[in-house]
PDB file of N, CA and C in Angstrom:
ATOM      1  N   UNK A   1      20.421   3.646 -25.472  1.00  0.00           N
ATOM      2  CA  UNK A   1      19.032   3.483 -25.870  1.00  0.00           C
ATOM      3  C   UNK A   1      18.087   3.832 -24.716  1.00  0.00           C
ATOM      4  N   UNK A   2      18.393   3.953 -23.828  1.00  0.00           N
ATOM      5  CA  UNK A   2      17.735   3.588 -22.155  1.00  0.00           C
ATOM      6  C   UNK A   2      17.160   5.366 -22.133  1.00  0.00           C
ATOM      7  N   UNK A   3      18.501   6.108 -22.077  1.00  0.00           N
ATOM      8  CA  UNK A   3      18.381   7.738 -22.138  1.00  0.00           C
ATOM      9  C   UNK A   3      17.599   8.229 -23.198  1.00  0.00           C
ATOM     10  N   UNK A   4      17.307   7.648 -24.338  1.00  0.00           N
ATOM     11  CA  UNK A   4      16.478   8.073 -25.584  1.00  0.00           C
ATOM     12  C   UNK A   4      15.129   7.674 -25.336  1.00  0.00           C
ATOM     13  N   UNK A   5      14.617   6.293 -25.036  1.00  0.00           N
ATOM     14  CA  UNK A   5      13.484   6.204 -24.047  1.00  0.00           C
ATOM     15  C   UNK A   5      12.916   6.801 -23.077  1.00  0.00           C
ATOM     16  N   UNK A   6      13.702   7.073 -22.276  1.00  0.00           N
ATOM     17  CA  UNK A   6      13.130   8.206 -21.286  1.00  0.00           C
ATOM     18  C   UNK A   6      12.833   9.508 -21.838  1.00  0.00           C
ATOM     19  N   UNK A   7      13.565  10.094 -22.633  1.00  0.00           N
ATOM     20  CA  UNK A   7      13.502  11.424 -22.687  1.00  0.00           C
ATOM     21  C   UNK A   7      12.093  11.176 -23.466  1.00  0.00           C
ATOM     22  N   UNK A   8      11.996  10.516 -24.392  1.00  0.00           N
ATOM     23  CA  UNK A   8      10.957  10.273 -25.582  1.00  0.00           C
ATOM     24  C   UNK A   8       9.739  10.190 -24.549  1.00  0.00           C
ATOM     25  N   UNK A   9      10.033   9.489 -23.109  1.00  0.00           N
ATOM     26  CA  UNK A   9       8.534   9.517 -22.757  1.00  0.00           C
ATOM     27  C   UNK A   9       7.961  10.503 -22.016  1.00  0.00           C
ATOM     28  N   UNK A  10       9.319  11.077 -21.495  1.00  0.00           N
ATOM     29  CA  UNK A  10       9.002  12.705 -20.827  1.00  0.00           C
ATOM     30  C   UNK A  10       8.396  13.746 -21.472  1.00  0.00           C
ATOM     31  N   UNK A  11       8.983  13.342 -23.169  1.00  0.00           N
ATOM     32  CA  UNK A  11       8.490  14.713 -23.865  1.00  0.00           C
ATOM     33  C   UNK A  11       7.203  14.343 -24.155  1.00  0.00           C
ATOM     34  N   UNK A  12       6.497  13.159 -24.440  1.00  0.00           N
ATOM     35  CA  UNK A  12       5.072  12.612 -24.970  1.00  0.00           C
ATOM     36  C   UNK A  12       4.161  12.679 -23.808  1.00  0.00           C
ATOM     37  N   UNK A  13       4.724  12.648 -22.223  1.00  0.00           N
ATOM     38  CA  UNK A  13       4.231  12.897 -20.971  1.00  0.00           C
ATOM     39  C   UNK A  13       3.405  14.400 -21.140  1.00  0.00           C
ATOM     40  N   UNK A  14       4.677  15.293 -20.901  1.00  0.00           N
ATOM     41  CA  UNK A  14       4.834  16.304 -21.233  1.00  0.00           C
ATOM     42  C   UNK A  14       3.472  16.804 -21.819  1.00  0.00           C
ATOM     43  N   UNK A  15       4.055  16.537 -23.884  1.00  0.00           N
ATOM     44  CA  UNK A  15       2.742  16.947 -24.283  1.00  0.00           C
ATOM     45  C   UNK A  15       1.245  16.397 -24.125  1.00  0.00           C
ATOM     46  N   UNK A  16       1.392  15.453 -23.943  1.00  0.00           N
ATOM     47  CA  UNK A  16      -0.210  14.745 -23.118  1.00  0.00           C
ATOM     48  C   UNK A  16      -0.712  16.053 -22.466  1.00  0.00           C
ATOM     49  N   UNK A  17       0.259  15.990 -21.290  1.00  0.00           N
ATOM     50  CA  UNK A  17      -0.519  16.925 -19.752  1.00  0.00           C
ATOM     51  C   UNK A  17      -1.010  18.677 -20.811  1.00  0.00           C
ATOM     52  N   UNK A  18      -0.157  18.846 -21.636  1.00  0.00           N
ATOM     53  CA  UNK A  18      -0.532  20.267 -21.860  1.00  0.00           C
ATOM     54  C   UNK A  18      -1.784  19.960 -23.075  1.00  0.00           C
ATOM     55  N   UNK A  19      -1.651  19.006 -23.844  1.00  0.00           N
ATOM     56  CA  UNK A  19      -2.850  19.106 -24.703  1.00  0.00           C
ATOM     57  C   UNK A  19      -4.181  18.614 -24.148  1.00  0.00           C
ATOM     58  N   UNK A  20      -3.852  17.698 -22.628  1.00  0.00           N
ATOM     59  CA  UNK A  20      -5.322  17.503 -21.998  1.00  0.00           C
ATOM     60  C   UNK A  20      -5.464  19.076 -21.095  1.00  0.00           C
ATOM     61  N   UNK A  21      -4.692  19.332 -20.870  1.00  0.00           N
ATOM     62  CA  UNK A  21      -5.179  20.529 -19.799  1.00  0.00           C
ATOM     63  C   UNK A  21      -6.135  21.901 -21.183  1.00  0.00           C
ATOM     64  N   UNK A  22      -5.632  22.408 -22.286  1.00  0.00           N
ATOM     65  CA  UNK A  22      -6.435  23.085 -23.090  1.00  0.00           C
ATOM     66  C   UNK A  22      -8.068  23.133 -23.541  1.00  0.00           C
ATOM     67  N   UNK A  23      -8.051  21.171 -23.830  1.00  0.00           N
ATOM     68  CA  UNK A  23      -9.746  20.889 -23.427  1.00  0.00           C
ATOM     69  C   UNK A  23     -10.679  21.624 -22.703  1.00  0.00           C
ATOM     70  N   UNK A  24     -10.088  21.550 -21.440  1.00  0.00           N
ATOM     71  CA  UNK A  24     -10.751  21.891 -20.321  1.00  0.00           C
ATOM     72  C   UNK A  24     -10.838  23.333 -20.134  1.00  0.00           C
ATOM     73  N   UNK A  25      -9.872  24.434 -21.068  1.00  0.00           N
ATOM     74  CA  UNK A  25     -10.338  25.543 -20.968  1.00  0.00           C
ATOM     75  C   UNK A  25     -10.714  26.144 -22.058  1.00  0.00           C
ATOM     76  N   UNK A  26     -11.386  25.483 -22.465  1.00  0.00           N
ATOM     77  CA  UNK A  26     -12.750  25.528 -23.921  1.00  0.00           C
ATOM     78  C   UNK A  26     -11.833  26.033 -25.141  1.00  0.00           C
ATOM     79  N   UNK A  27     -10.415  25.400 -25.227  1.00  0.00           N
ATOM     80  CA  UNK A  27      -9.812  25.918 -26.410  1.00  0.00           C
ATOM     81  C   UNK A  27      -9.354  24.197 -26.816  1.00  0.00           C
ATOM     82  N   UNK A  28     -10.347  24.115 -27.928  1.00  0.00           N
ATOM     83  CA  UNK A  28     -10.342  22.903 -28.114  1.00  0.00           C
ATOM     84  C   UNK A  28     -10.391  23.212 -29.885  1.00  0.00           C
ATOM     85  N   UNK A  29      -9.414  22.723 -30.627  1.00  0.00           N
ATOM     86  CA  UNK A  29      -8.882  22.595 -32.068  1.00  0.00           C
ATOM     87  C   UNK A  29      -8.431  21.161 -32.212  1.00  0.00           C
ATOM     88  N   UNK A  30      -8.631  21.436 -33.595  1.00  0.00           N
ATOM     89  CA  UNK A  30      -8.337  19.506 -33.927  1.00  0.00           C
ATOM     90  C   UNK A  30      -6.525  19.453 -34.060  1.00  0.00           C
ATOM     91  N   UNK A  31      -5.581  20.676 -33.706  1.00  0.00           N
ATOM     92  CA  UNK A  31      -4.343  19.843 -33.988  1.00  0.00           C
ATOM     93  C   UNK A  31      -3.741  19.466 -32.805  1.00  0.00           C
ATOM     94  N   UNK A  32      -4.570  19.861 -31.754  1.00  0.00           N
ATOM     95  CA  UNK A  32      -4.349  19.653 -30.329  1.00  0.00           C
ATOM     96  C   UNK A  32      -4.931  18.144 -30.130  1.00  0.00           C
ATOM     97  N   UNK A  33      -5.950  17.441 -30.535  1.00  0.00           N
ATOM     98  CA  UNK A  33      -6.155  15.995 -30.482  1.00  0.00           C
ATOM     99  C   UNK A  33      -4.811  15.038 -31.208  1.00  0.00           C
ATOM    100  N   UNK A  34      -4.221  16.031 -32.511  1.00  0.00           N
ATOM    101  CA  UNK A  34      -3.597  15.559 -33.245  1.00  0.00           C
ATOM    102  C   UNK A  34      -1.818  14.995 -32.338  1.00  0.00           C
ATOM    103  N   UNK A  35      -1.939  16.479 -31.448  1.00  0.00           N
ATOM    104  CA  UNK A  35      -0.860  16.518 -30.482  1.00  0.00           C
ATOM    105  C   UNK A  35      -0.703  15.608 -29.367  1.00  0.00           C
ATOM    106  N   UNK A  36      -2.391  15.501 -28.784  1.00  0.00           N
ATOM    107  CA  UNK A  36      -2.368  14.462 -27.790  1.00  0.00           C
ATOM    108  C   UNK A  36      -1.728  13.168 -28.381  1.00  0.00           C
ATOM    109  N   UNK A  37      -2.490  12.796 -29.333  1.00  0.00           N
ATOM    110  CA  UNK A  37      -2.290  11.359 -29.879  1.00  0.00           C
ATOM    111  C   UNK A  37      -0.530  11.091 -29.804  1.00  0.00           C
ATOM    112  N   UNK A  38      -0.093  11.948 -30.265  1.00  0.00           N
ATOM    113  CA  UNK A  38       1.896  11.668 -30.887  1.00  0.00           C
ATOM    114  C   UNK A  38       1.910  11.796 -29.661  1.00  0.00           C
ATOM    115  N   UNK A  39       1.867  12.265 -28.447  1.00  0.00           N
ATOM    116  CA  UNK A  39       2.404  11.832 -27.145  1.00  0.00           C
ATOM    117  C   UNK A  39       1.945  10.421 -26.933  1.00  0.00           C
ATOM    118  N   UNK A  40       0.664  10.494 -26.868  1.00  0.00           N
ATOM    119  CA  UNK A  40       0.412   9.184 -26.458  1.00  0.00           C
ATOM    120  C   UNK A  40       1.240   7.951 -26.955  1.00  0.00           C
ATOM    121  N   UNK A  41       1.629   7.751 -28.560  1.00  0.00           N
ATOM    122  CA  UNK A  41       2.427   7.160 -29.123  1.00  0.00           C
ATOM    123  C   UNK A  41       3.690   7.005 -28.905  1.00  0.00           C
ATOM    124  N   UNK A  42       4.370   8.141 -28.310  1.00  0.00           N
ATOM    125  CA  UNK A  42       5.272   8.545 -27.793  1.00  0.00           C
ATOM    126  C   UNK A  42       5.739   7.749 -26.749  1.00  0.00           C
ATOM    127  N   UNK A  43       4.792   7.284 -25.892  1.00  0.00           N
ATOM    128  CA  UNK A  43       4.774   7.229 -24.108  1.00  0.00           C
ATOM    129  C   UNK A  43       4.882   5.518 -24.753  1.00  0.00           C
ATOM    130  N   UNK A  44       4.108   5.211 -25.814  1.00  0.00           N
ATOM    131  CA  UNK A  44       3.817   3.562 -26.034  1.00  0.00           C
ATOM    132  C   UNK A  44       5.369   3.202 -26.339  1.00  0.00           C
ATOM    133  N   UNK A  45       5.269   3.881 -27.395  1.00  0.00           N
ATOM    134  CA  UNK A  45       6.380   3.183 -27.936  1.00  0.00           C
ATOM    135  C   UNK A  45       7.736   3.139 -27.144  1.00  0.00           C
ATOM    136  N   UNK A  46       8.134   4.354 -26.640  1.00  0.00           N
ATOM    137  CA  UNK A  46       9.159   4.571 -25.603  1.00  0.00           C
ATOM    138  C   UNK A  46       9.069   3.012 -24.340  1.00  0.00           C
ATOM    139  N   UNK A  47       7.762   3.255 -24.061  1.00  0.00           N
ATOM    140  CA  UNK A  47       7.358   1.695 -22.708  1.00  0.00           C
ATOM    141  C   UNK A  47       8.110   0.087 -23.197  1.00  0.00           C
ATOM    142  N   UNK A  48       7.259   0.514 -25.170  1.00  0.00           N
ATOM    143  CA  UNK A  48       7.423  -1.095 -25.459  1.00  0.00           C
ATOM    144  C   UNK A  48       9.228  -1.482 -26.138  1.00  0.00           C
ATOM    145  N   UNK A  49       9.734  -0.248 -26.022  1.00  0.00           N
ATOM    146  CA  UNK A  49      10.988  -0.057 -26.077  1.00  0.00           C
ATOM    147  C   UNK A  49      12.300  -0.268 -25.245  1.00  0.00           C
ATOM    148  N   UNK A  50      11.801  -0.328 -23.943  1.00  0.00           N
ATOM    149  CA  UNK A  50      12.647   0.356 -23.194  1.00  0.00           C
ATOM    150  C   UNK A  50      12.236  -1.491 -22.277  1.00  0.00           C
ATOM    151  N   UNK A  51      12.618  -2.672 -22.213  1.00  0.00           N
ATOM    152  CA  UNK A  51      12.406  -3.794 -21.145  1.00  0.00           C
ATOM    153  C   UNK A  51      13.251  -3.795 -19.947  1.00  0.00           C
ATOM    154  N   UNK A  52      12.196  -4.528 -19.412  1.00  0.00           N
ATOM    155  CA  UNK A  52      13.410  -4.873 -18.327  1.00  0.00           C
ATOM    156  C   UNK A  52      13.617  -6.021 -18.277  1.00  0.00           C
ATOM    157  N   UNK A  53      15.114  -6.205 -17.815  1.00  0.00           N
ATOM    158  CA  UNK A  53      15.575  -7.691 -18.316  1.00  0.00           C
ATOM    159  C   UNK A  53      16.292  -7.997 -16.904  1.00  0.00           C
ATOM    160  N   UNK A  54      15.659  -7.575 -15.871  1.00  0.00           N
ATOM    161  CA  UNK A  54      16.103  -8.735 -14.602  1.00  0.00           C
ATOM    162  C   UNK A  54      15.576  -9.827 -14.173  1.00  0.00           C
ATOM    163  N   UNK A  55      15.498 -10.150 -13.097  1.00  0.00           N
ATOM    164  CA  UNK A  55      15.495 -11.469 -12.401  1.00  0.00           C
ATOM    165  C   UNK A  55      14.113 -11.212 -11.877  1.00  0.00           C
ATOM    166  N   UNK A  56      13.653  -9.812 -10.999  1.00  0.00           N
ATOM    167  CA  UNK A  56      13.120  -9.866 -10.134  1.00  0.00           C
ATOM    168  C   UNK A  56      11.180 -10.138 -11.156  1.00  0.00           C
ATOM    169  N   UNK A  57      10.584 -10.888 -10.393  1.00  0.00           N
ATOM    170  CA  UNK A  57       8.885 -11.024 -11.754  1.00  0.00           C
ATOM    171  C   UNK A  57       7.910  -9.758 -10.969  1.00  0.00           C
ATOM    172  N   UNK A  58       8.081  -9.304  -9.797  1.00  0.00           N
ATOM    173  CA  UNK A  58       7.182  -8.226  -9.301  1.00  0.00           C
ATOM    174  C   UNK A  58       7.813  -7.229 -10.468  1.00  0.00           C
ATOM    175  N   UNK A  59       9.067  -6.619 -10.317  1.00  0.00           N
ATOM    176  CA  UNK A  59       9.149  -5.311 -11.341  1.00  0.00           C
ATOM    177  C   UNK A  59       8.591  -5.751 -12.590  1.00  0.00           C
ATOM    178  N   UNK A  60       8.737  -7.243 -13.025  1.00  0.00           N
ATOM    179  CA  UNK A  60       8.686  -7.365 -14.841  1.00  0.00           C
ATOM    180  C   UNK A  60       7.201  -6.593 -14.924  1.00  0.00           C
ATOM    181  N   UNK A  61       6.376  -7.441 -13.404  1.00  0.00           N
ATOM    182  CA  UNK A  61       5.382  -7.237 -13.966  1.00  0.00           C
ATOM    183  C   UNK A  61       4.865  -5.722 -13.869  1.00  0.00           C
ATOM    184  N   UNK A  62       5.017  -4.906 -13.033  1.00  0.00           N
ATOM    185  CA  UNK A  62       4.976  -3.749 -12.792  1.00  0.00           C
ATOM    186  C   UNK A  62       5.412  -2.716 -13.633  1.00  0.00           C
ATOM    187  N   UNK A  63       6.194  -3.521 -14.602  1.00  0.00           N
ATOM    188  CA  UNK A  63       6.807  -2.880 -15.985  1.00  0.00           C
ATOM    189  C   UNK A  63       5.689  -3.032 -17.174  1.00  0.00           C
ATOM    190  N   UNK A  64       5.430  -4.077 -17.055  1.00  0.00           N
ATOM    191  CA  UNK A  64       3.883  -4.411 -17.980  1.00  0.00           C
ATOM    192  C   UNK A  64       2.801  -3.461 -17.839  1.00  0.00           C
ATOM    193  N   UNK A  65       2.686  -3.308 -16.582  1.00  0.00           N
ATOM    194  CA  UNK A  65       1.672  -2.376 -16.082  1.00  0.00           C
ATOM    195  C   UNK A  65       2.025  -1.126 -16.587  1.00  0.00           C
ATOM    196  N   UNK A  66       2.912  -0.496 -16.978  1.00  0.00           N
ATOM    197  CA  UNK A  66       3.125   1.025 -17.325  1.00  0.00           C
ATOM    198  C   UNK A  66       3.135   0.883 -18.883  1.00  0.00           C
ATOM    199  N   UNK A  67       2.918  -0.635 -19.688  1.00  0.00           N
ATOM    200  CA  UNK A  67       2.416  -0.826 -20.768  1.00  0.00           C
ATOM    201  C   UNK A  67       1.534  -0.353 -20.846  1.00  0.00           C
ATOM    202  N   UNK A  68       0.697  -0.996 -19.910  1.00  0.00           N
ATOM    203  CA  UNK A  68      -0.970  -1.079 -19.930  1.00  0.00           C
ATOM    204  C   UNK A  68      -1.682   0.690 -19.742  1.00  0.00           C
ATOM    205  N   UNK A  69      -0.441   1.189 -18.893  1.00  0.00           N
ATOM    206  CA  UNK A  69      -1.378   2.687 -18.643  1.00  0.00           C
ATOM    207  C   UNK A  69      -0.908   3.269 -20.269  1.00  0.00           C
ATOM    208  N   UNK A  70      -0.012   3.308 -20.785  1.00  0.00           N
ATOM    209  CA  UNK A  70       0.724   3.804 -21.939  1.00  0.00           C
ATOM    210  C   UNK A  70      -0.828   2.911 -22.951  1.00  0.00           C
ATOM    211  N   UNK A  71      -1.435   1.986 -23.205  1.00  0.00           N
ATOM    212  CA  UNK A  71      -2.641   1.791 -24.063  1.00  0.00           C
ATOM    213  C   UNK A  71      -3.714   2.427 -23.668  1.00  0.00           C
ATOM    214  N   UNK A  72      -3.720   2.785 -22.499  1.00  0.00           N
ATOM    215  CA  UNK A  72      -5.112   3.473 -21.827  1.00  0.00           C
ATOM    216  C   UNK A  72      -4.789   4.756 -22.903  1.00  0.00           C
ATOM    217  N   UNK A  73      -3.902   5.272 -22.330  1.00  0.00           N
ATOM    218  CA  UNK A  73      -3.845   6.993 -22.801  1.00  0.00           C
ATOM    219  C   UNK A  73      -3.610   6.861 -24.858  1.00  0.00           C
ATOM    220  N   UNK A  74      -3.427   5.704 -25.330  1.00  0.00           N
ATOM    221  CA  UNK A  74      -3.720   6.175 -26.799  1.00  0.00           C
ATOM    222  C   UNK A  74      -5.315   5.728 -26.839  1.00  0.00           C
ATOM    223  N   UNK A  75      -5.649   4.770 -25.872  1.00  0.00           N
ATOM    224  CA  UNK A  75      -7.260   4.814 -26.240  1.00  0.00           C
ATOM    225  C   UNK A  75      -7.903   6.184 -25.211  1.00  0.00           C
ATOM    226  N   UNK A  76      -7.438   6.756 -24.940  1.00  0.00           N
ATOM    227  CA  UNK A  76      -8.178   8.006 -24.463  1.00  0.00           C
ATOM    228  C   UNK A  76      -8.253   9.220 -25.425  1.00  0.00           C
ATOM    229  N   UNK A  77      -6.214   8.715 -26.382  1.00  0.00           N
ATOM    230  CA  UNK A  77      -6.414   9.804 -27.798  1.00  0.00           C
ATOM    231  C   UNK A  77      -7.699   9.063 -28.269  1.00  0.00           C
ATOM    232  N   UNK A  78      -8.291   8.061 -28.736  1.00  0.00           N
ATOM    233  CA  UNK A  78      -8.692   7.609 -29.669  1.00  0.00           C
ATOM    234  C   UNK A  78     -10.129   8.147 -29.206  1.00  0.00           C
ATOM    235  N   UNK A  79     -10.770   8.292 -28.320  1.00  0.00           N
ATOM    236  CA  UNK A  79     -12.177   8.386 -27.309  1.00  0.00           C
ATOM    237  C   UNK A  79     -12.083  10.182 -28.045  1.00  0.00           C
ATOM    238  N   UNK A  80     -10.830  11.080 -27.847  1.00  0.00           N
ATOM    239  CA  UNK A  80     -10.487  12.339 -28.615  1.00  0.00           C
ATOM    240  C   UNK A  80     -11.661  12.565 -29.601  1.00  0.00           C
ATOM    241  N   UNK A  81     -11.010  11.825 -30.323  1.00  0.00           N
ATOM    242  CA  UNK A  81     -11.421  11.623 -32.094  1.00  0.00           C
ATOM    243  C   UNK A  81     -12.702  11.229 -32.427  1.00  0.00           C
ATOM    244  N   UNK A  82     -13.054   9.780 -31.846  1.00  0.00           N
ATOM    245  CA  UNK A  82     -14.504   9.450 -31.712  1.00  0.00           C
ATOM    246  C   UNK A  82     -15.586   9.984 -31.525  1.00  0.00           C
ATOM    247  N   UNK A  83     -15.666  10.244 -29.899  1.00  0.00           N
ATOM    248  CA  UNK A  83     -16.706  11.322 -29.549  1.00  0.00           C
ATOM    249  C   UNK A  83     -16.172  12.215 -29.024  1.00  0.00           C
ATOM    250  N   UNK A  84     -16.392  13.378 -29.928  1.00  0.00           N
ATOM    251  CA  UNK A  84     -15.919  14.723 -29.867  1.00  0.00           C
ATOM    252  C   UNK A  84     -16.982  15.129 -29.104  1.00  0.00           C
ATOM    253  N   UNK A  85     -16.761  16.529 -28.186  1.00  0.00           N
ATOM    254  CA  UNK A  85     -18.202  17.206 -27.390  1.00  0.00           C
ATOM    255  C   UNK A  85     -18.128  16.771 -26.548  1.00  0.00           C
ATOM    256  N   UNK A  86     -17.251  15.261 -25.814  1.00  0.00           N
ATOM    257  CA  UNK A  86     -17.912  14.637 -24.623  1.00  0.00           C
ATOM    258  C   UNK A  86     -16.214  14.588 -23.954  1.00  0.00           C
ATOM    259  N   UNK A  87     -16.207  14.414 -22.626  1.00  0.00           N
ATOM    260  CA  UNK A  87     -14.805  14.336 -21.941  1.00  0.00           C
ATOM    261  C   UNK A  87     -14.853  12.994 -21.799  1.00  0.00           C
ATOM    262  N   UNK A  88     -15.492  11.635 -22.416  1.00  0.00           N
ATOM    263  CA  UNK A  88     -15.413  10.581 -22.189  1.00  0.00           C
ATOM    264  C   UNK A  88     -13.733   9.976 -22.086  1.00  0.00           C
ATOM    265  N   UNK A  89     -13.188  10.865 -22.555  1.00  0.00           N
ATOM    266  CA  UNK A  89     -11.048  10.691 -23.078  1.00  0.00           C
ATOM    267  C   UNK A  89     -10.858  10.509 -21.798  1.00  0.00           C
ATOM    268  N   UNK A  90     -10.778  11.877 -20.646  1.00  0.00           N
ATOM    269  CA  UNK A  90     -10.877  11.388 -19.486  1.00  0.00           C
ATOM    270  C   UNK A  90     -10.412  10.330 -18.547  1.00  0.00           C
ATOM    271  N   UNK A  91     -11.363   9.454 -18.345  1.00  0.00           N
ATOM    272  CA  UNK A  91     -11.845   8.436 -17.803  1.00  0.00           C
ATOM    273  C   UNK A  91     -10.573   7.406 -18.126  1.00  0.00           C
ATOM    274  N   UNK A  92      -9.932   8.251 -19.562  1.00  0.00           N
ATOM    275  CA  UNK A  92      -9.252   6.788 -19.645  1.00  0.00           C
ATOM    276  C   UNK A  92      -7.863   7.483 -19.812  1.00  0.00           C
ATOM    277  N   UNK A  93      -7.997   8.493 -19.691  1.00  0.00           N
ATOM    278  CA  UNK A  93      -6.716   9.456 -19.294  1.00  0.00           C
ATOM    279  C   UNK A  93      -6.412   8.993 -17.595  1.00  0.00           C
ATOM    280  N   UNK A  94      -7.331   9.519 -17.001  1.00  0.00           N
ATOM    281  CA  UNK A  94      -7.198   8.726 -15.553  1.00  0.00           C
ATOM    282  C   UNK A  94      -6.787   7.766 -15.142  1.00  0.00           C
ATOM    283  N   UNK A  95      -7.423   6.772 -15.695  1.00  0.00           N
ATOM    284  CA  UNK A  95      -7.141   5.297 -15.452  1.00  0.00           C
ATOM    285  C   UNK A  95      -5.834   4.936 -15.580  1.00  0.00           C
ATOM    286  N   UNK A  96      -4.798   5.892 -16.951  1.00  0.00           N
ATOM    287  CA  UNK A  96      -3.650   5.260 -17.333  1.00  0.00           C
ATOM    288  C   UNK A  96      -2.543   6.046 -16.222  1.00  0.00           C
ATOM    289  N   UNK A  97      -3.451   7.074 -15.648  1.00  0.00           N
ATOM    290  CA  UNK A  97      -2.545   7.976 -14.886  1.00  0.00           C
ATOM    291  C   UNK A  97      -2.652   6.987 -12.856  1.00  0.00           C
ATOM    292  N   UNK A  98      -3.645   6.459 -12.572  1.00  0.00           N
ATOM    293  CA  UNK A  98      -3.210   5.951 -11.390  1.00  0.00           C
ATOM    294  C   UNK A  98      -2.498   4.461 -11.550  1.00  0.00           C
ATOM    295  N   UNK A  99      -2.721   3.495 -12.866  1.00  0.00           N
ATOM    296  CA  UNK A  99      -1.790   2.776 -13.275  1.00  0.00           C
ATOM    297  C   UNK A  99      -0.316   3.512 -13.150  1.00  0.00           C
ATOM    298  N   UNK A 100      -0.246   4.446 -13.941  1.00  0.00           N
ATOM    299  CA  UNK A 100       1.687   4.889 -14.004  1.00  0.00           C
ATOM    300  C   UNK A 100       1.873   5.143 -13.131  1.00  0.00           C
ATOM    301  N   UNK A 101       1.140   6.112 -11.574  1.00  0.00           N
ATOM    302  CA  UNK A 101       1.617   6.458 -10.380  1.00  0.00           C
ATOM    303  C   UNK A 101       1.820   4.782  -9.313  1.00  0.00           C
ATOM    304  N   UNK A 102       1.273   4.024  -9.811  1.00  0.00           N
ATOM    305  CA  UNK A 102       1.008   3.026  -8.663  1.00  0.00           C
ATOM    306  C   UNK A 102       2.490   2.378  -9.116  1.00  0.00           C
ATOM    307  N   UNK A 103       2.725   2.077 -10.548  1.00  0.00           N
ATOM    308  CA  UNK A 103       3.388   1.179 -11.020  1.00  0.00           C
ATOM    309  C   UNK A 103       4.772   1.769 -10.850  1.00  0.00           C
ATOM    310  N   UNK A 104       5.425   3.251 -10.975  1.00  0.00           N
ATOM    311  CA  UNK A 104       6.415   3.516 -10.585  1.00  0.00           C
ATOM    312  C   UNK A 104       6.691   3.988  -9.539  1.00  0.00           C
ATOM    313  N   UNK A 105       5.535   3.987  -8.303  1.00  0.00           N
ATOM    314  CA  UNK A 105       5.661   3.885  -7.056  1.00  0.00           C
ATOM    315  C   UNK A 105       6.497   2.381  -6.558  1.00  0.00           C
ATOM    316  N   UNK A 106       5.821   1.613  -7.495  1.00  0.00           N
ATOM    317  CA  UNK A 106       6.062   0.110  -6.720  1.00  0.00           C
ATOM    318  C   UNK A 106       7.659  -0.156  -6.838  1.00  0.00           C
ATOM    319  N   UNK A 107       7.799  -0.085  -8.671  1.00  0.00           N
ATOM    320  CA  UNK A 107       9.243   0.047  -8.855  1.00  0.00           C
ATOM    321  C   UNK A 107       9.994   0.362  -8.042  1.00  0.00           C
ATOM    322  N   UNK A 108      10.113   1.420  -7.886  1.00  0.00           N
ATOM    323  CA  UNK A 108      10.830   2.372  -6.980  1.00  0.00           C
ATOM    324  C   UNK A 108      11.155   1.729  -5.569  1.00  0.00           C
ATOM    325  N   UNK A 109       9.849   1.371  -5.003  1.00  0.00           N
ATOM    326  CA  UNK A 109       9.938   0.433  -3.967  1.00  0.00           C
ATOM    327  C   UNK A 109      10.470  -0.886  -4.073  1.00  0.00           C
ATOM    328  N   UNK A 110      10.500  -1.670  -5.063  1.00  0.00           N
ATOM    329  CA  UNK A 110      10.223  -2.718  -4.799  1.00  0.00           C
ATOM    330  C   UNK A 110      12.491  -2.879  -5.371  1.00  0.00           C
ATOM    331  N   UNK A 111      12.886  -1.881  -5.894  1.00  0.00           N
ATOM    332  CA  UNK A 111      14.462  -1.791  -5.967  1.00  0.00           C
ATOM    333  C   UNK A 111      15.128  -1.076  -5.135  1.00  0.00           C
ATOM    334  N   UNK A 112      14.379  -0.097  -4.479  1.00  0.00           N
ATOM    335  CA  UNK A 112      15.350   0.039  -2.742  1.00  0.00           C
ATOM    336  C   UNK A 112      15.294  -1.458  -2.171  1.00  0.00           C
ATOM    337  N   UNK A 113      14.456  -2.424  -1.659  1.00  0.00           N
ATOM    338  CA  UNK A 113      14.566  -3.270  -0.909  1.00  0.00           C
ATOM    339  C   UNK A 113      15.808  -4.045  -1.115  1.00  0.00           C
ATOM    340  N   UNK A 114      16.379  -4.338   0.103  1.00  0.00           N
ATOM    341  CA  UNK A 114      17.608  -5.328   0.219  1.00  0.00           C
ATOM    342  C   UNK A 114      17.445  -6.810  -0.789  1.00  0.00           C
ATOM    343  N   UNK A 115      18.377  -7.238  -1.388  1.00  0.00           N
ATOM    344  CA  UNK A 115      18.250  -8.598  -1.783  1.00  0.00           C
ATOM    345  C   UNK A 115      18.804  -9.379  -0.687  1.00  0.00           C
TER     346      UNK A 115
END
C-alpha cells in the first residue's frame, strides 16, 4: 500500500507542477484547472492514506503538516475555479509548497538522527 501512495502522489505532484506552470504561459483552458484539481486530490488522498504509525510525535507531527500543504494545494485548485483572471491560486500553491519542503526536510532529518 506504502508504494501505491507514493507513486499516486508523485504522479498528482507531477501533474500539479505542469498544469500550474501552463497558467503562466497564457495557455490557460478549463481542462487544465480540471487537471490541476485530480492532482491535487491525488496528493490528499495519497497523504491521508499513507500514516505513520511510530513512536517518534515530531515526525507524526510533521506528517500532519504534509496534510496540511496537500489542503492548501486543493484550495489553490479551488481559488482555480472561483476567481478565474486572477493568480490568487498561487499564494496558496506556495504556501502548500514551503509546508511540503520544510516538512520532508524535517522528516528526513529528524530519522537520520541516532535513537
Amino acid at each position: 500500500m506504502k508504494r501505491y501512495t507514493e507513486w499516486m502522489q508523485v504522479v498528482g505532484l507531477t501533474l500539479m507542477m505542469i498544469m500550474a506552470v501552463l497558467p503562466l504561459l497564457d495557455i490557460n483552458e478549463q481542462w487544465m484547472r480540471w487537471a490541476f484539481a485530480a492532482g491535487a486530490a491525488m496528493v490528499l488522498l495519497a497523504r491521508l492514506l499513507h500514516h505513520y504509525k511510530g513512536r517518534n510525535l515530531r515526525v507524526r507531527r510533521l506528517h500532519r503538516m504534509g496534510i496540511v500543504s496537500a489542503l492548501l494545494y486543493c484550495a489553490s485548485a479551488a481559488m482555480m475555479f472561483w476567481s478565474t483572471g486572477t493568480t490568487n491560486w498561487i499564494a496558496f500553491l506556495m504556501a502548500g509548497a514551503v509546508l511540503q519542503i520544510y516538512a520532508s526536510y524535517m522528516i528526513d532529518r529528524e530519522n537520520k538522527k541516532p535513537t
